[in-house]
Protein backbone atom coordinates (compact mmCIF):
# COMPACT_ATOMS: atom_id res chain seq x y z
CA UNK A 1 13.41 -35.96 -25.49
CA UNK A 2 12.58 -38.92 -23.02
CA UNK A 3 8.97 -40.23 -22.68
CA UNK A 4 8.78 -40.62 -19.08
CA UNK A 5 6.01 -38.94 -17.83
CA UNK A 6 6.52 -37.04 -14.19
CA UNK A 7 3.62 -34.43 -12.74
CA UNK A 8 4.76 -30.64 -12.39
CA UNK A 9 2.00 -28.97 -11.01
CA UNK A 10 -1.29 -29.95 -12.63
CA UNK A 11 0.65 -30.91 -16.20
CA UNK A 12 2.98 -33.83 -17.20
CA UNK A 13 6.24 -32.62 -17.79
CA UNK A 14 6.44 -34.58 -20.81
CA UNK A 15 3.67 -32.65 -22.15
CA UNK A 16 5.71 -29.35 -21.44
CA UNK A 17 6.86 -28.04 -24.17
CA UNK A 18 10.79 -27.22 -24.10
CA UNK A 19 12.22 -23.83 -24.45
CA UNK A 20 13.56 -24.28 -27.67
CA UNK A 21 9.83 -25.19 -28.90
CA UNK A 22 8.49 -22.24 -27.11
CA UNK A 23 10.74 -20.15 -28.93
CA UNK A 24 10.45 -21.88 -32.47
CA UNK A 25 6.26 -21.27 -31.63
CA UNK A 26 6.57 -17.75 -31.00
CA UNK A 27 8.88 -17.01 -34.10
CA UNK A 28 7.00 -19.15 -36.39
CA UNK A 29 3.98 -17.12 -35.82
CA UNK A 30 3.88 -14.77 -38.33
CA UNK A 31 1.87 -11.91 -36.50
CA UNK A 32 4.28 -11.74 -34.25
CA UNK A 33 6.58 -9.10 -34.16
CA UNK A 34 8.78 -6.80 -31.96
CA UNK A 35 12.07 -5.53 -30.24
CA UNK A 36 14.16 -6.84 -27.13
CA UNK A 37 15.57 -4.59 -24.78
CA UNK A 38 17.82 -6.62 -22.09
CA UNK A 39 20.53 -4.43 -19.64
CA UNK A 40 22.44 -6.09 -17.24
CA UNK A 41 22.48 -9.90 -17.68
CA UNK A 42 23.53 -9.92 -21.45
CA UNK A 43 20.79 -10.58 -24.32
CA UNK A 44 20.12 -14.54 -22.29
CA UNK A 45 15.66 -14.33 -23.75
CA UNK A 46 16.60 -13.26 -27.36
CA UNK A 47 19.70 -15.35 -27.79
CA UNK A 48 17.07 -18.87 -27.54
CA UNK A 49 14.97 -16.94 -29.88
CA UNK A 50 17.70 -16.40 -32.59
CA UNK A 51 18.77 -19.98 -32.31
CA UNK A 52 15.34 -21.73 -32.41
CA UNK A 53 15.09 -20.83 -36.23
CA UNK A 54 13.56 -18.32 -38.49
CA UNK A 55 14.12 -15.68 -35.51
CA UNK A 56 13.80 -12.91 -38.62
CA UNK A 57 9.92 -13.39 -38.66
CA UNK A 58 10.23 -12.10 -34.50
CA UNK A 59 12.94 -9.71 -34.24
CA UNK A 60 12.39 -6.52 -35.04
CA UNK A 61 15.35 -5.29 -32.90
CA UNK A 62 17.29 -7.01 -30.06
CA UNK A 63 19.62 -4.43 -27.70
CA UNK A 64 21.60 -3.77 -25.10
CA UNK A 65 22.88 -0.59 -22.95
CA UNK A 66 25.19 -1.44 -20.59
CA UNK A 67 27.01 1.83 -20.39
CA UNK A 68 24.97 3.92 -18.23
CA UNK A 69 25.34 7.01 -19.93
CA UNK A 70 24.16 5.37 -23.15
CA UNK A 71 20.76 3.95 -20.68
CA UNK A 72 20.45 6.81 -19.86
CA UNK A 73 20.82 8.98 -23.18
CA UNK A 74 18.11 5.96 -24.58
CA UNK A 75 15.34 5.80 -21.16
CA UNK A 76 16.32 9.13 -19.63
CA UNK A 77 17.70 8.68 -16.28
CA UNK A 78 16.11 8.24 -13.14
CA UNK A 79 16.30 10.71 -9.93
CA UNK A 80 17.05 8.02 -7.31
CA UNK A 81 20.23 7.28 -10.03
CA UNK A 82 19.15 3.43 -9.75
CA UNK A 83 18.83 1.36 -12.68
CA UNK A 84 17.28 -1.75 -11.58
CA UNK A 85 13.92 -0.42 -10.73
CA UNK A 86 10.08 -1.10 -12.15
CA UNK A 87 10.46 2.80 -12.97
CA UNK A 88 13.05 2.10 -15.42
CA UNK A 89 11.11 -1.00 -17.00
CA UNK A 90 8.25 0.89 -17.56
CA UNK A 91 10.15 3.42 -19.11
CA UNK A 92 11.78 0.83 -21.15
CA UNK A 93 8.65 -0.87 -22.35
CA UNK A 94 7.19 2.74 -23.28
CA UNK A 95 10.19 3.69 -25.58
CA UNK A 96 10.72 0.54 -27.58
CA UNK A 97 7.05 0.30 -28.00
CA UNK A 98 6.81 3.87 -29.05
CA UNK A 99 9.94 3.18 -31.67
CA UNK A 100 7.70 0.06 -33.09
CA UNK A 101 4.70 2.20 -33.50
CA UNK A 102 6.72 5.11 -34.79
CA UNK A 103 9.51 3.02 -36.95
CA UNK A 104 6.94 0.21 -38.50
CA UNK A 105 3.76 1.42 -40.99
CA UNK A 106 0.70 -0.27 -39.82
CA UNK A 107 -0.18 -0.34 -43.89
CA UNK A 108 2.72 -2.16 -43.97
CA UNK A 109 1.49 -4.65 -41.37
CA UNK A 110 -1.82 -4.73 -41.19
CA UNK A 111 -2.40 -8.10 -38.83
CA UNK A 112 1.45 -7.44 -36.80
CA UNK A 113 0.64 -8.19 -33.01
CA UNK A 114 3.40 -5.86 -31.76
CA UNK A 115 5.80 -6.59 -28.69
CA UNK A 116 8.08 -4.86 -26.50
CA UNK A 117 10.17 -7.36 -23.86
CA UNK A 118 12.12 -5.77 -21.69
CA UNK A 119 14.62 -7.20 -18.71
CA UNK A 120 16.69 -4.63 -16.01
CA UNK A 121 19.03 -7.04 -13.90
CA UNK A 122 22.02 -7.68 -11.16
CA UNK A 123 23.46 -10.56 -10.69
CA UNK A 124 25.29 -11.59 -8.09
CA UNK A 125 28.44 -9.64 -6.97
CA UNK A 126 31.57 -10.86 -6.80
CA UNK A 127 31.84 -10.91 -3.67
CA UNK A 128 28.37 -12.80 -3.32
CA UNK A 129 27.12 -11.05 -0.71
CA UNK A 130 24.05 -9.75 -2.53
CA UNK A 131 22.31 -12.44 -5.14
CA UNK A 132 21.06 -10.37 -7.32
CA UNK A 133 17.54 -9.74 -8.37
CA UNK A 134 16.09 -7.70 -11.41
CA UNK A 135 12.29 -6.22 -13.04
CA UNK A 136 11.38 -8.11 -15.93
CA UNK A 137 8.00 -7.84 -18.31
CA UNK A 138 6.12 -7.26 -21.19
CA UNK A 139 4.01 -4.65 -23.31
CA UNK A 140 1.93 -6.94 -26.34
CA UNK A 141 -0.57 -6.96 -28.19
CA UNK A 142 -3.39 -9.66 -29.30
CA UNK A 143 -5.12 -7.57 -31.18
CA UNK A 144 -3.20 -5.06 -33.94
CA UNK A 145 -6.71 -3.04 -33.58
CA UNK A 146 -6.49 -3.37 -29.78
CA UNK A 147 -4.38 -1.39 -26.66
CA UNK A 148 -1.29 -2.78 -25.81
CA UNK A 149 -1.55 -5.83 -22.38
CA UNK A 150 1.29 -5.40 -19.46
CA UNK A 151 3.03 -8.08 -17.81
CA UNK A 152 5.16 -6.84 -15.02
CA UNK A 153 7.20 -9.03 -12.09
CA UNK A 154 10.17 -8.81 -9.86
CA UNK A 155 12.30 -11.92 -9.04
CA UNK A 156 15.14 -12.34 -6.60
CA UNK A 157 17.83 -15.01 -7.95
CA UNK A 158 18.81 -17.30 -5.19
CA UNK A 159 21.54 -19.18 -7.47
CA UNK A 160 25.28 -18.01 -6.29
CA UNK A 161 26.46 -17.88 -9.89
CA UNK A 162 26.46 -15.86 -12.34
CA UNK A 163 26.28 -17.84 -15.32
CA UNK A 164 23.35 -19.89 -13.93
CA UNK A 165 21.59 -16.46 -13.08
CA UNK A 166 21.82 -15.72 -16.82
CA UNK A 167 20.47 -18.90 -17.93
CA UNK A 168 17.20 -18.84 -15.50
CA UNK A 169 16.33 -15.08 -16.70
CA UNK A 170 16.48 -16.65 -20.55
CA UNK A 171 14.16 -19.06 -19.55
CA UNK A 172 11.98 -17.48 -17.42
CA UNK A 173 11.90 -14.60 -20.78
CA UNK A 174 11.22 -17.00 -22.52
CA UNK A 175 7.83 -18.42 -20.76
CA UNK A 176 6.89 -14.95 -19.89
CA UNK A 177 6.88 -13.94 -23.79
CA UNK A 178 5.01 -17.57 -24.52
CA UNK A 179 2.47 -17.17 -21.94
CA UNK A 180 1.90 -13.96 -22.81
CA UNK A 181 0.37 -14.95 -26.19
CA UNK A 182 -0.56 -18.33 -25.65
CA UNK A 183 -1.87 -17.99 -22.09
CA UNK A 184 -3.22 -15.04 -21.10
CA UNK A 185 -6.82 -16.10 -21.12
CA UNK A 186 -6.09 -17.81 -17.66
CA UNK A 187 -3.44 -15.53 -15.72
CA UNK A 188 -2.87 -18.29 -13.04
CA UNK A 189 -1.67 -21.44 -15.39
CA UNK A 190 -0.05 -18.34 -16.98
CA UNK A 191 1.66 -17.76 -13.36
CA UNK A 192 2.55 -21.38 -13.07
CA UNK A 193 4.17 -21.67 -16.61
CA UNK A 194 6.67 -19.35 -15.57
CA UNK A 195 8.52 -22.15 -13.84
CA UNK A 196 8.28 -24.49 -16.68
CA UNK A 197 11.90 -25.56 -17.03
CA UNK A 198 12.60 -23.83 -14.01
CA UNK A 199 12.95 -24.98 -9.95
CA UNK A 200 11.62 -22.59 -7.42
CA UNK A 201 15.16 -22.99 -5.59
CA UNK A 202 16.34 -20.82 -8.59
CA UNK A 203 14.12 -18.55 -8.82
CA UNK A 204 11.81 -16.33 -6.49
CA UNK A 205 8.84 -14.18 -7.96
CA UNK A 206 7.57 -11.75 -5.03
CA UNK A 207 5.68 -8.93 -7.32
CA UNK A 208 3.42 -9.15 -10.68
CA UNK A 209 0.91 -6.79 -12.28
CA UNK A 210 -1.54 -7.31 -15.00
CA UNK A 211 -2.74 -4.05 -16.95
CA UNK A 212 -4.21 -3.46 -20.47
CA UNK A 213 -7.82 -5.14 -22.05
CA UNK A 214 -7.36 -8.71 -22.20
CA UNK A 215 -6.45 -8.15 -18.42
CA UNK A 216 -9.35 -5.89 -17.42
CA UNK A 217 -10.93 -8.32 -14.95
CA UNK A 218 -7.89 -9.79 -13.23
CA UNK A 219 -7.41 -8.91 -9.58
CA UNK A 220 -3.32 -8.55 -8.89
CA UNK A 221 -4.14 -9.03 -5.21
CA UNK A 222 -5.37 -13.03 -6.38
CA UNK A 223 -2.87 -13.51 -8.58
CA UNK A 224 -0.12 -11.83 -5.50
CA UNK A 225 -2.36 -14.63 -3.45
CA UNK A 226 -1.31 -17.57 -6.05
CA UNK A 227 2.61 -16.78 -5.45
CA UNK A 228 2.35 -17.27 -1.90
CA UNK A 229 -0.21 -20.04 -2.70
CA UNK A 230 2.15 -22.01 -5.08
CA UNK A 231 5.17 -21.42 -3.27
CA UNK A 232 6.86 -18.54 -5.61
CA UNK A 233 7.37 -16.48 -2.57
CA UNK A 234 6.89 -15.88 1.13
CA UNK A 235 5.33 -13.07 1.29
CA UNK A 236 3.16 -10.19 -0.71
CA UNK A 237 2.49 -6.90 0.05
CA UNK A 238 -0.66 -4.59 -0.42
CA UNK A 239 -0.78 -0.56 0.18
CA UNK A 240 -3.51 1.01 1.85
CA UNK A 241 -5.09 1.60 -1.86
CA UNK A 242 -4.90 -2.26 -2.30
CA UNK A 243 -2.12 -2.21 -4.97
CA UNK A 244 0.48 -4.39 -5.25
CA UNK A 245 3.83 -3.33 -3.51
CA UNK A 246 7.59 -4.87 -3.52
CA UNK A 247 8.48 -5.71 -0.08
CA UNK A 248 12.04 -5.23 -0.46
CA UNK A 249 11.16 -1.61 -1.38
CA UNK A 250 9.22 -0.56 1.64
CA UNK A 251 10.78 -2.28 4.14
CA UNK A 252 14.12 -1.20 3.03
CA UNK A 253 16.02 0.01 7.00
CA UNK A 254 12.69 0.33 8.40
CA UNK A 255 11.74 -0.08 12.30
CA UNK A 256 8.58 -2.23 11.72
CA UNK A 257 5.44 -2.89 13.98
CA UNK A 258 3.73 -6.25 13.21
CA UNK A 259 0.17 -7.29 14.02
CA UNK A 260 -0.82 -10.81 12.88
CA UNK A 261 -4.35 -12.41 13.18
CA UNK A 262 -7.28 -13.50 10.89
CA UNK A 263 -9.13 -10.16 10.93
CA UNK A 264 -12.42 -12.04 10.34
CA UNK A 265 -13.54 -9.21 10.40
CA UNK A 266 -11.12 -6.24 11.64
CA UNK A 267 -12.47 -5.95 15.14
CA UNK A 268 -12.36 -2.44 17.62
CA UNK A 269 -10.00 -5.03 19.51
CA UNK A 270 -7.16 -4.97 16.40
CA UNK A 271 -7.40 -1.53 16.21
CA UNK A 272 -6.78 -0.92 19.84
CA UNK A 273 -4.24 -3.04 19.85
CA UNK A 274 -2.77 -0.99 16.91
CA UNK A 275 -3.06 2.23 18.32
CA UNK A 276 -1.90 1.66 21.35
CA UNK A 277 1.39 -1.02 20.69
CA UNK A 278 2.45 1.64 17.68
CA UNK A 279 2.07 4.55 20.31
CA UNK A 280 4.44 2.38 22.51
CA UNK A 281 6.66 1.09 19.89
CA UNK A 282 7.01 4.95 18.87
CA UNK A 283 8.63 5.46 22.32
CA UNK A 284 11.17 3.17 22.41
CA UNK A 285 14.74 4.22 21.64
CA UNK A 286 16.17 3.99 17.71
CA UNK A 287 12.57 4.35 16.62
CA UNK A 288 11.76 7.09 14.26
CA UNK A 289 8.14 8.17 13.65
CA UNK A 290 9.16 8.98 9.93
CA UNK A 291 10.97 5.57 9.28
CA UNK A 292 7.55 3.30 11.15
CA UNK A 293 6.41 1.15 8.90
CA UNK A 294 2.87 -0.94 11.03
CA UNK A 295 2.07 -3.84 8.86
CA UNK A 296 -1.09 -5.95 9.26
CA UNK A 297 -0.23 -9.80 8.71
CA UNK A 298 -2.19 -12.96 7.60
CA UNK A 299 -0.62 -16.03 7.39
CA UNK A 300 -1.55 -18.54 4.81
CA UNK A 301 -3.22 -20.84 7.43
CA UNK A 302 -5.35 -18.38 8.49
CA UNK A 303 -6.98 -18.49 4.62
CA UNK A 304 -7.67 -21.84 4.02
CA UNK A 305 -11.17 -23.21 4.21
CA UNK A 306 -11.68 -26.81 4.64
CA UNK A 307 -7.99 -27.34 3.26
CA UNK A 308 -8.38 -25.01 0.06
CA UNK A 309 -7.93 -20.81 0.11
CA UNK A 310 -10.73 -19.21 0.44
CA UNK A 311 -10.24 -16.30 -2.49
CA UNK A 312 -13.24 -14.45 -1.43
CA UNK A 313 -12.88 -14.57 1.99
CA UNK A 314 -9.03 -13.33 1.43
CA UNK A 315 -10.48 -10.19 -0.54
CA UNK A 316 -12.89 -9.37 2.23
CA UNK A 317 -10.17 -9.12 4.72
CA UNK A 318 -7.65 -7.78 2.51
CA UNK A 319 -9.88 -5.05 1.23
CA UNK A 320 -11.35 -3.99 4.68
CA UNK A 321 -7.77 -3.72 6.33
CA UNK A 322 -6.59 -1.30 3.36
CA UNK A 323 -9.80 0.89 3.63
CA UNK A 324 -8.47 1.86 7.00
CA UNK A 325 -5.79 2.98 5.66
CA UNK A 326 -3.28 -0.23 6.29
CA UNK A 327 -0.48 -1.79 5.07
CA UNK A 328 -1.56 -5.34 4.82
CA UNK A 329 0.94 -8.62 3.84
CA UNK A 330 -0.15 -12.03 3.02
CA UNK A 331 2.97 -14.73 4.12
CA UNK A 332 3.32 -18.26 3.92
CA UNK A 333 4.85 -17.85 7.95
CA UNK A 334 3.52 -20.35 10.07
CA UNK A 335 5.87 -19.35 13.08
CA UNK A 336 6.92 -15.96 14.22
CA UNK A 337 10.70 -16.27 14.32
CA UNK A 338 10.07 -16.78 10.49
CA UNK A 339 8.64 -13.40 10.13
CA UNK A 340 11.18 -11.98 11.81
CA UNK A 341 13.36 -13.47 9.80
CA UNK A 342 11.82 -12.27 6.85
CA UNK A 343 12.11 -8.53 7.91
CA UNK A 344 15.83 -8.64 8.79
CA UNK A 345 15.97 -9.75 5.46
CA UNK A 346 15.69 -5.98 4.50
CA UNK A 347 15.96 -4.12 7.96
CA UNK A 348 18.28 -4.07 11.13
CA UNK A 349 16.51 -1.58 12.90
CA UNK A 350 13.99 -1.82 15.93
CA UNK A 351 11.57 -4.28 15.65
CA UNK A 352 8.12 -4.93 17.49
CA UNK A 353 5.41 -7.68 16.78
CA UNK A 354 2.11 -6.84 18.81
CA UNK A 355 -0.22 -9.64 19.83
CA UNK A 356 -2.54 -11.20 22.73
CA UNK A 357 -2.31 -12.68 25.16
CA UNK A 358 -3.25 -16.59 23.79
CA UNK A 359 -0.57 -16.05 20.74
CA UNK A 360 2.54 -15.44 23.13
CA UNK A 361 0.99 -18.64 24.75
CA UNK A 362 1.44 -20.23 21.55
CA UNK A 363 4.75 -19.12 21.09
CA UNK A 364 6.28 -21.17 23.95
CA UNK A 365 4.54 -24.28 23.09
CA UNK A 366 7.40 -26.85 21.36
CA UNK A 367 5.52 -28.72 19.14
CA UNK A 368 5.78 -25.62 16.94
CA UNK A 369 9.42 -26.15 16.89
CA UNK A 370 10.19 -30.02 16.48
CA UNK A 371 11.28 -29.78 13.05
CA UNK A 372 14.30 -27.81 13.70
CA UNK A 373 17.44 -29.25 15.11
CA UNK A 374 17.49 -27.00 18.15
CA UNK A 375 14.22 -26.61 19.20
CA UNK A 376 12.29 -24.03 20.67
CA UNK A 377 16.05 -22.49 21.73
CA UNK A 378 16.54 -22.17 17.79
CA UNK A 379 13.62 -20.69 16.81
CA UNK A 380 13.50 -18.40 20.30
CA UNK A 381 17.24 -17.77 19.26
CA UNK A 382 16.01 -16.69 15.86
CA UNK A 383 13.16 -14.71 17.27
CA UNK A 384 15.10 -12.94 20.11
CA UNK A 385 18.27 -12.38 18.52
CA UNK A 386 17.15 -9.56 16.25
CA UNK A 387 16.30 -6.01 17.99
CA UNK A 388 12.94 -7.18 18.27
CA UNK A 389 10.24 -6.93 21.25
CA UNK A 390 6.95 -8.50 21.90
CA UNK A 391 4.08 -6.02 22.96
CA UNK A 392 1.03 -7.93 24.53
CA UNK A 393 -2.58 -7.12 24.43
CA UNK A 394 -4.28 -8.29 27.48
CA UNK A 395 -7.18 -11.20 27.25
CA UNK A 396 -10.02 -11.36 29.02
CA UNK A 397 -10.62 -15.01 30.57
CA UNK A 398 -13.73 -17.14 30.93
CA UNK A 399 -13.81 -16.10 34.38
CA UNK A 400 -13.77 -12.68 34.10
CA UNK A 401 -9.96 -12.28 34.52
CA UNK A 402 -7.44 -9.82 32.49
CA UNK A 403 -4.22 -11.42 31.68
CA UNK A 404 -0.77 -9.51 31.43
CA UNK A 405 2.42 -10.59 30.83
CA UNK A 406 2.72 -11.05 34.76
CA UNK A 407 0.11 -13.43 35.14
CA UNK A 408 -0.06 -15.78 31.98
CA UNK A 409 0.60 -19.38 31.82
CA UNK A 410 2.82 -21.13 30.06
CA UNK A 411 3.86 -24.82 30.11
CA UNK A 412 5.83 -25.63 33.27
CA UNK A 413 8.46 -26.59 31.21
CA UNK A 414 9.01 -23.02 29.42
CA UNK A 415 8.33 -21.01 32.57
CA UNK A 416 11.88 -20.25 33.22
CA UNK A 417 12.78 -19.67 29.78
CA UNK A 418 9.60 -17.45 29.85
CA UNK A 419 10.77 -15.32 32.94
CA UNK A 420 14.24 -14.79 31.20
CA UNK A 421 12.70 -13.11 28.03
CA UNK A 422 10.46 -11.08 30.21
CA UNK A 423 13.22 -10.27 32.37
CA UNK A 424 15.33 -8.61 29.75
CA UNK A 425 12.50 -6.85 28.66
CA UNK A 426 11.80 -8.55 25.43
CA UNK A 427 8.05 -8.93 26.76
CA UNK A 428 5.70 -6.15 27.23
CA UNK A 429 2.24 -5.20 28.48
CA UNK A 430 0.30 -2.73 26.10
CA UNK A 431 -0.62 -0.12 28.45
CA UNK A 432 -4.10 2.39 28.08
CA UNK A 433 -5.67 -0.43 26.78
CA UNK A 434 -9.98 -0.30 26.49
CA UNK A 435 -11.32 -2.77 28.59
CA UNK A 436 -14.71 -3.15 26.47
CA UNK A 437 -12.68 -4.11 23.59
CA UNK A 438 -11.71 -7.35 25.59
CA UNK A 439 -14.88 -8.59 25.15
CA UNK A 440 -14.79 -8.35 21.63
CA UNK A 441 -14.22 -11.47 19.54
CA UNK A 442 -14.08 -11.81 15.89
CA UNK A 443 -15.28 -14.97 15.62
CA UNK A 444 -18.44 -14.03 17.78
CA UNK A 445 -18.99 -11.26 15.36
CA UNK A 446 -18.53 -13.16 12.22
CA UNK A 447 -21.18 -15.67 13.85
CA UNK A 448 -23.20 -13.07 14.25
CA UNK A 449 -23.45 -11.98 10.40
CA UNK A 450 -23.38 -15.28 9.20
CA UNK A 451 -26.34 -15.64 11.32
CA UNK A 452 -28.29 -12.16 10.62
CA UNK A 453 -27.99 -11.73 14.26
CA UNK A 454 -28.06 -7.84 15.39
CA UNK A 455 -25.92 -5.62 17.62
CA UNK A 456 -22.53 -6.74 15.74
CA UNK A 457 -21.44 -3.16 14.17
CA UNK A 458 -21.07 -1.35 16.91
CA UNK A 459 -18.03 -3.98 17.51
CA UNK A 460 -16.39 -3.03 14.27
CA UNK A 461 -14.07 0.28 13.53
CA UNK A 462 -15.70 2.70 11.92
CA UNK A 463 -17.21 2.75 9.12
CA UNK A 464 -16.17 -0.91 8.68
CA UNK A 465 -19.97 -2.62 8.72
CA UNK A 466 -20.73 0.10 6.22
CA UNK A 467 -18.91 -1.62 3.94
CA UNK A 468 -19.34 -5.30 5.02
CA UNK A 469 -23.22 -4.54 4.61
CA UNK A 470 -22.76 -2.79 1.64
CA UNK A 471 -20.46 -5.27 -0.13
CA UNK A 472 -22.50 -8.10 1.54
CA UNK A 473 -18.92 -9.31 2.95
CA UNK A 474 -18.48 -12.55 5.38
CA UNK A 475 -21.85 -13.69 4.25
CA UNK A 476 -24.29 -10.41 5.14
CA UNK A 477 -27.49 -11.11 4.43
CA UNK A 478 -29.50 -8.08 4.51
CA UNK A 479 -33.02 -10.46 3.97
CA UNK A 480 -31.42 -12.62 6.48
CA UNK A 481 -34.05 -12.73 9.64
CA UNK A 482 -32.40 -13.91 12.68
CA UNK A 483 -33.99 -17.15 15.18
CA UNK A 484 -33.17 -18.30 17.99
């Protein structure tokens, strides 16, 4: 192995173990014992396992059900008929572990920290239209007195062979099943490890979930936050109970409303914006009420704090959006065409991104845009060329002036591209608006708590300073005694 000494993260990759170590580790430790359970991508963790060495000290069982019919006679089978779902991991993980418990005396093996590793992949076709992607993870022990800890992801290969596909999910195995027993006192390095060996243009992780004791006190939202964060994935997703969710899975063919902002705090103005875009957006043609997914979007910009992320200040936001009942995702987007790009990942129906009035202004400013070859026409070409329309929130200026879509103002360079989109009706005004909610501002508000200062809540949706007072969110004081 060469010396030379290169930084990965916050480790020298010289000080990385290799795989083969990590294996040889895992197998030399003599507590260590379960089953494998791989379908889909061939046996690629166990194989480094039986070829590190004394594999026989690990291996309890290592199998294999490709045939469907056997999956199914083994897991059961699943009422959607898919097989590469968390569903069928979980099911997995629960009847190999069940087997160990069942199969091996604990008289017999008194100090055994039992395992279950499980993998459910596709690969890429043949045709490579579809990469492949796959639910991978985990059911262990540390303790053979203690409940059994889950490690659950989903990763999307972005290789476009097969072979290589195979040879990233035995690695990644591979540091999942190491940090699993060697790391889980700090779930983040744990999270980073996973690439050890491994280049994020190989491999994306866009879901994880820690359960069981040793796990008790992680948050998945932070650790969803440390994908984005490290570059593992674009985006995360949170349901209205502030649980982890796979993208892919809810925006699968969905029309799909989009509000982006800080929500520092959620404001009466977000809200109406909500209400009245989605009641809007629910009028246009090819939008179904039934298939509207409205999804509430921060950038990772918008939660840094004096360069760093702010993992308080994310949960306050995060958890306030969910308790009215929203679908909230956290996205390493700085520019909108990339969101929309994101969503047609998964969806070719109707799409509509609400906003005000200074955002669109934003929009058609270029420096946003000199990176790309094309310019503003590529990213507006991008933005525009999906079935996707803009619904604007008015603003209320310093002078006491609303501002539409008819009378904003854009560079005079971008004014006739401007009046083109607004001509074909890509641009529109959100209509039934409340005019006191213009002169609402969540940055006045959050000044306003910060500073103990009353009259603030009545600003706020319902119920929402309820909580921010009695979480003591955004910095509430309640001994704080305002001055002048």
């Amino acid at each position: 192995m060469s010396t030379e000494i290169k930084l990965k993260g916050d480790r020298a990759i010289a000080q990385i173990p290799s795989i083969k170590d990590k294996a040889l580790r895992i197998n030399l430790n003599e507590n260590i014992y379960g089953t494998f359970a791989e379908i889909g991508a061939g046996q690629e963790t166990v194989r480094h396992f039986f070829r590190a060495g004394g594999s026989s000290g690990t291996i309890a069982k290592a199998m294999s059900a490709y045939d469907k019919d056997f999956s199914d006679a083994v897991y059961g089978s699943e009422k959607d008929g898919r097989y590469v779902t968390e569903n069928r991991l979980k099911k997995m993980l629960s009847h190999e572990v069940s087997l160990i418990e069942k199969r091996l005396s604990r008289d017999k093996h008194p100090n055994k920290m039992f395992f279950s590793y499980a993998n459910t992949v596709a690969t890429i076709d043949f045709a490579k239209q579809f990469k492949g992607h796959g639910w991978v993870g985990i059911s262990y022990q540390i303790d053979p007195n203690e409940d059994y800890n889950e490690i659950i992801l989903h990763i999307r290969f972005k290789e476009t062979d097969a072979k290589l596909q195979q040879e990233t999910l035995g690695i990644l195995g591979v540091n999942l099943i190491y940090g699993a027993f060697y790391k889980y006192d700090d779930p983040k390095k744990l999270l980073r490890y996973l690439y050890d060996h491994l280049d994020k243009d190989q491999l994306e992780i866009d879901t994880i979930n820690f359960s069981g004791p040793r796990f008790a006190h992680v948050d998945n939202r932070l650790i969803s936050l440390q994908l984005v964060k490290n570059g593992m994935t674009d985006a995360v997703m949170f349901n209205p109970k502030a649980k982890n969710i796979l993208p892919a899975a809810v925006l699968y063919k969905k029309n799909i409303l989009a509000l982006r902002g800080s929500f520092r705090p959620v404001t009466k103005v977000n809200m109406d914006m909500y209400e009245k875009s989605l009641k809007m957006f629910l009028e246009e043609n090819k939008v179904d009420k039934e298939n509207t997914l409205v999804i509430f979007e921060i950038t990772l910009s918008n939660l840094r704090s004096d360069g760093e992320i702010d993992e308080k200040d994310f949960m306050d936001r995060a958890e306030l959006l969910c308790s009215l009942g929203q679908t909230v995702m956290i996205s390493n987007f700085q520019e909108y065409y990339k969101v929309v790009e994101y969503f047609a990942n998964y969806t070719k129906a109707r799409m509509g991104l609400a906003m005000g009035v200074n955002n669109l202004v934003d929009i058609f400013d270029e420096k946003y845009y000199r990176h790309l070859s094309g310019g503003i026409l590529e990213a507006f070409g991008k933005l525009f060329f999906r079935d996707m329309k803009v619904l604007l929130y008015p603003m209320l200026d310093e002078n006491g002036e609303i501002t539409t879509s008819e009378n904003l103002k854009v560079h005079p360079r971008m004014k006739e591209l401007y009046k083109f989109f607004k001509f074909n009706g890509k641009v529109i005004d959100v209509e039934d608006y409340n005019p006191e909610n213009l002169k609402v501002f969540s940055r006045e508000v959050l000044k306003m708590i910060n500073q103990g200062k009353p009259g603030w809540e009545p600003m706020l949706p319902a119920g929402v300073a309820e909580i921010i007072k009695e979480k003591q969110l955004f910095g509430y004081d309640p001994n704080k005694v305002f001055t002048e």
